[in-house]
Structures are given as structure tokens and as C-alpha cells.
C-alpha atoms as a PDB file:
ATOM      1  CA  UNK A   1       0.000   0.000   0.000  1.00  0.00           C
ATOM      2  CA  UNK A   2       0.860   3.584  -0.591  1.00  0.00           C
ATOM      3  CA  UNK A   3       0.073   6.539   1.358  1.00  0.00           C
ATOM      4  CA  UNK A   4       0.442   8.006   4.769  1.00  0.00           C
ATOM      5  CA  UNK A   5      -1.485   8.200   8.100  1.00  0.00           C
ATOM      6  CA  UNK A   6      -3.658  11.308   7.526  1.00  0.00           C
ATOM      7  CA  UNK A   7      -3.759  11.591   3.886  1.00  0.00           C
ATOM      8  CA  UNK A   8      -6.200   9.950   0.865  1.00  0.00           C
ATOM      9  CA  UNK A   9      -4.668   7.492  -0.576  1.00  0.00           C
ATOM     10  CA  UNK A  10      -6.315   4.549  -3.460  1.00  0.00           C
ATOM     11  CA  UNK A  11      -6.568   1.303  -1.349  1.00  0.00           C
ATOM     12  CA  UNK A  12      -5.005  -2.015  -3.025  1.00  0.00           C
ATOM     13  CA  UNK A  13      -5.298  -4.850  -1.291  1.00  0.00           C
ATOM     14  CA  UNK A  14      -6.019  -8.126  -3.034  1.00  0.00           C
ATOM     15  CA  UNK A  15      -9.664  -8.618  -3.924  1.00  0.00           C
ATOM     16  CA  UNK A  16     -10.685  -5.244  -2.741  1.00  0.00           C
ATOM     17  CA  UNK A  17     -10.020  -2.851  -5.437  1.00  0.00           C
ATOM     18  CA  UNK A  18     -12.229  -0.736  -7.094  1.00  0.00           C
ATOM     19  CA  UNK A  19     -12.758  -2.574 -10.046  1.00  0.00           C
ATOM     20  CA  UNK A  20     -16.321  -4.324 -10.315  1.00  0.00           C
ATOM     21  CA  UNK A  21     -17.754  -1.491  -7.661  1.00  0.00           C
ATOM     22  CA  UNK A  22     -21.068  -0.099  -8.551  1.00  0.00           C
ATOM     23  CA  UNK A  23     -22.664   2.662  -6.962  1.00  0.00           C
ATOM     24  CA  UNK A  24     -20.729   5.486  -4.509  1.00  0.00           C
ATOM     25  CA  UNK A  25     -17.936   5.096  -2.362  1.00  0.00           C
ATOM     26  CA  UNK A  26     -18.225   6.210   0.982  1.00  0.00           C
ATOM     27  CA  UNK A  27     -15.578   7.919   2.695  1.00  0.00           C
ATOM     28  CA  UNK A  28     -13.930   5.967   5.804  1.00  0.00           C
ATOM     29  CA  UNK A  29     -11.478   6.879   9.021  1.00  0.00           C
ATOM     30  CA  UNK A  30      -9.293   3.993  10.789  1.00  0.00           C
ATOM     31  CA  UNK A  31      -7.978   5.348  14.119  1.00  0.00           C
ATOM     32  CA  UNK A  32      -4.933   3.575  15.577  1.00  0.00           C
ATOM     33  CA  UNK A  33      -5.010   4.042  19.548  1.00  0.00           C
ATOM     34  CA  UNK A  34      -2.739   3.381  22.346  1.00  0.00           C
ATOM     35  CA  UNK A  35      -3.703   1.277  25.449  1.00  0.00           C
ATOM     36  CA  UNK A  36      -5.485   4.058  27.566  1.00  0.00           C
ATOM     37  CA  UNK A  37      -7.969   4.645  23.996  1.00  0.00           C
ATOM     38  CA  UNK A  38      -6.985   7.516  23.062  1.00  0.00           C
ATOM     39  CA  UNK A  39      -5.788   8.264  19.202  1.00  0.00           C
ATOM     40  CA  UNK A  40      -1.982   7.711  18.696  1.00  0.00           C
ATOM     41  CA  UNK A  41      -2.352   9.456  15.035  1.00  0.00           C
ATOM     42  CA  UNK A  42      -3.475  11.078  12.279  1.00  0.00           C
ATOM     43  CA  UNK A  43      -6.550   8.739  10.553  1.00  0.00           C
ATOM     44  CA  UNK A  44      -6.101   6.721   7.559  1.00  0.00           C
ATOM     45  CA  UNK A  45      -8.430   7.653   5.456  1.00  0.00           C
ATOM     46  CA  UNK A  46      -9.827   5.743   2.322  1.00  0.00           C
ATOM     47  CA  UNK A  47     -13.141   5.059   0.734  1.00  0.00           C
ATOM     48  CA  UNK A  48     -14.886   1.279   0.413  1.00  0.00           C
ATOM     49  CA  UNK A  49     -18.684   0.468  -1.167  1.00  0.00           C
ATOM     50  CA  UNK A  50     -19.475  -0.798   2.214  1.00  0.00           C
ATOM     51  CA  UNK A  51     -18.705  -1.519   5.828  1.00  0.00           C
ATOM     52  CA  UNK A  52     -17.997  -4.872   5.014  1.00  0.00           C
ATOM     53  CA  UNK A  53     -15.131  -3.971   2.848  1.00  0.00           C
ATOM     54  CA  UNK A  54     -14.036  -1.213   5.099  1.00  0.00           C
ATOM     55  CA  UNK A  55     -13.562  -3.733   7.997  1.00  0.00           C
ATOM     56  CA  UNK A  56     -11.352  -5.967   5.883  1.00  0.00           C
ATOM     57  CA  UNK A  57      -9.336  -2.775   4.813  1.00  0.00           C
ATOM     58  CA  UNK A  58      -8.970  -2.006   8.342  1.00  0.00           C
ATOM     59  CA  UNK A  59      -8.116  -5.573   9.374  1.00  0.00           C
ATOM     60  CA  UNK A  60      -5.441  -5.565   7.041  1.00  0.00           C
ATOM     61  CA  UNK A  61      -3.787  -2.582   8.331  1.00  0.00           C
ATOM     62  CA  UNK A  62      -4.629  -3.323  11.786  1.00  0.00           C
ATOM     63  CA  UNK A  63      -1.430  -5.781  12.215  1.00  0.00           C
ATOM     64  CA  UNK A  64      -2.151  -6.781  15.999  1.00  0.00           C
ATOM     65  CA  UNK A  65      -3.111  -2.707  17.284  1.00  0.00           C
ATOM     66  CA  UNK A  66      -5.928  -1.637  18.998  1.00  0.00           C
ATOM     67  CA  UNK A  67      -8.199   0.624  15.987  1.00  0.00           C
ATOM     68  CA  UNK A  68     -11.902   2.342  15.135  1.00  0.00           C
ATOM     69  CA  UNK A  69     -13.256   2.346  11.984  1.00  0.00           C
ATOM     70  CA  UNK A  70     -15.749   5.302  11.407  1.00  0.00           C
ATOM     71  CA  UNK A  71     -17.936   6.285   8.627  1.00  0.00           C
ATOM     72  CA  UNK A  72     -18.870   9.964   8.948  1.00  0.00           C
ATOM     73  CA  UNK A  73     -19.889  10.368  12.749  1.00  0.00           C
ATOM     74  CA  UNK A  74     -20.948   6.582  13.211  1.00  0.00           C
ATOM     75  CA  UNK A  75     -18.467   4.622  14.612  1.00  0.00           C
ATOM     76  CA  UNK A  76     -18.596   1.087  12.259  1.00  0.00           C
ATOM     77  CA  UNK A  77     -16.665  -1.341  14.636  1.00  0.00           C
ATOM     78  CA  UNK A  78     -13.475  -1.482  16.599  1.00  0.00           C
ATOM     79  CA  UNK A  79     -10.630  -4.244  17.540  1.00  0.00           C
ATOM     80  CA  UNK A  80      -8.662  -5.000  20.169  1.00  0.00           C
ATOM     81  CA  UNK A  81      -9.685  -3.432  23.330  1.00  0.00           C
ATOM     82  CA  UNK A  82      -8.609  -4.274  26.575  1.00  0.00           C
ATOM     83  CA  UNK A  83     -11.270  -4.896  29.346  1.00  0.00           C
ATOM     84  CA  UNK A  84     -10.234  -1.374  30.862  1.00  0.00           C
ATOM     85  CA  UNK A  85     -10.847   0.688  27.524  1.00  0.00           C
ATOM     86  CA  UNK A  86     -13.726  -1.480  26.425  1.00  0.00           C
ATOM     87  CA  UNK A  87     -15.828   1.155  27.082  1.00  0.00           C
ATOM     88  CA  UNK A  88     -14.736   3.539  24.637  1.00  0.00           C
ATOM     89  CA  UNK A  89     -15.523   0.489  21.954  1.00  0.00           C
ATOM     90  CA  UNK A  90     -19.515   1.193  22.407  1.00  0.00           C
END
């Protein structure tokens, strides 16, 4: 992948290109947050058809670190919370 934390970027990751999408792309946020939940970093930003294929874009760039995926103001899901930051994953 190309691109920086904080900046668009075209997201290429094997069978979840663009190619065969039909309809608009929505735009999407992955937060990447240390152990207390707060944000470590600028966003990633990129745009899937859906939240399905958002949440495999953001598993693939999670590598093992605790993240939020948002769409707009709704947050879509999060991974890796402790028990003691759970709370910010609701």
C-alpha cells in the first residue's frame, strides 16, 4: 500500500479494489489508539462500497493494534480493546 497516516490514498489490497464497484464510495477513518484509547495518530483515510469492505481494509492494516473504523460520525466497529478501555468500543 501507498500513502500516509492522515492523507487519501487509493486502497489495493487483493480482492478489494475498485474494479467491479457499482454505486458510490463512501468515505472511511481507521484510528490507531494506544492502550489508555486515546488516538496515537493522524486517521487513515480511504473510501470502500461498504462496511464490510471497510472492515477488511482495516483488518489488514490493523497488524495486531488496537483501531476504530468510522464512517462519517458513526463509529462502524473497533478491535482490540482491553477490558479497561472497552468502554470507549460502544
Amino acid at each position: 500500500m501507498v500513502g500516509t497516516r492522515g492523507a487519501r490514498f487509493d486502497v489495493r489490497i487483493s480482492g478489494i479494489e475498485r474494479t467491479g464497484v457499482s454505486g458510490p464510495l463512501r468515505q472511511y477513518r481507521l484510528y490507531f489508539l494506544n492502550a489508555a484509547g486515546k488516538i496515537e495518530t493522524a486517521p487513515y483515510e480511504f473510501e470502500a462500497p461498504d462496511d464490510q469492505t471497510a472492515g477488511r481494509v482495516a483488518e489488514a492494516w490493523r497488524e495486531g493494534r488496537t483501531i476504530e473504523l468510522w464512517n462519517g460520525e458513526r463509529k462502524v466497529r473497533c478491535w482490540g480493546f482491553s477490558n479497561s478501555a472497552n468502554a470507549r468500543c460502544n
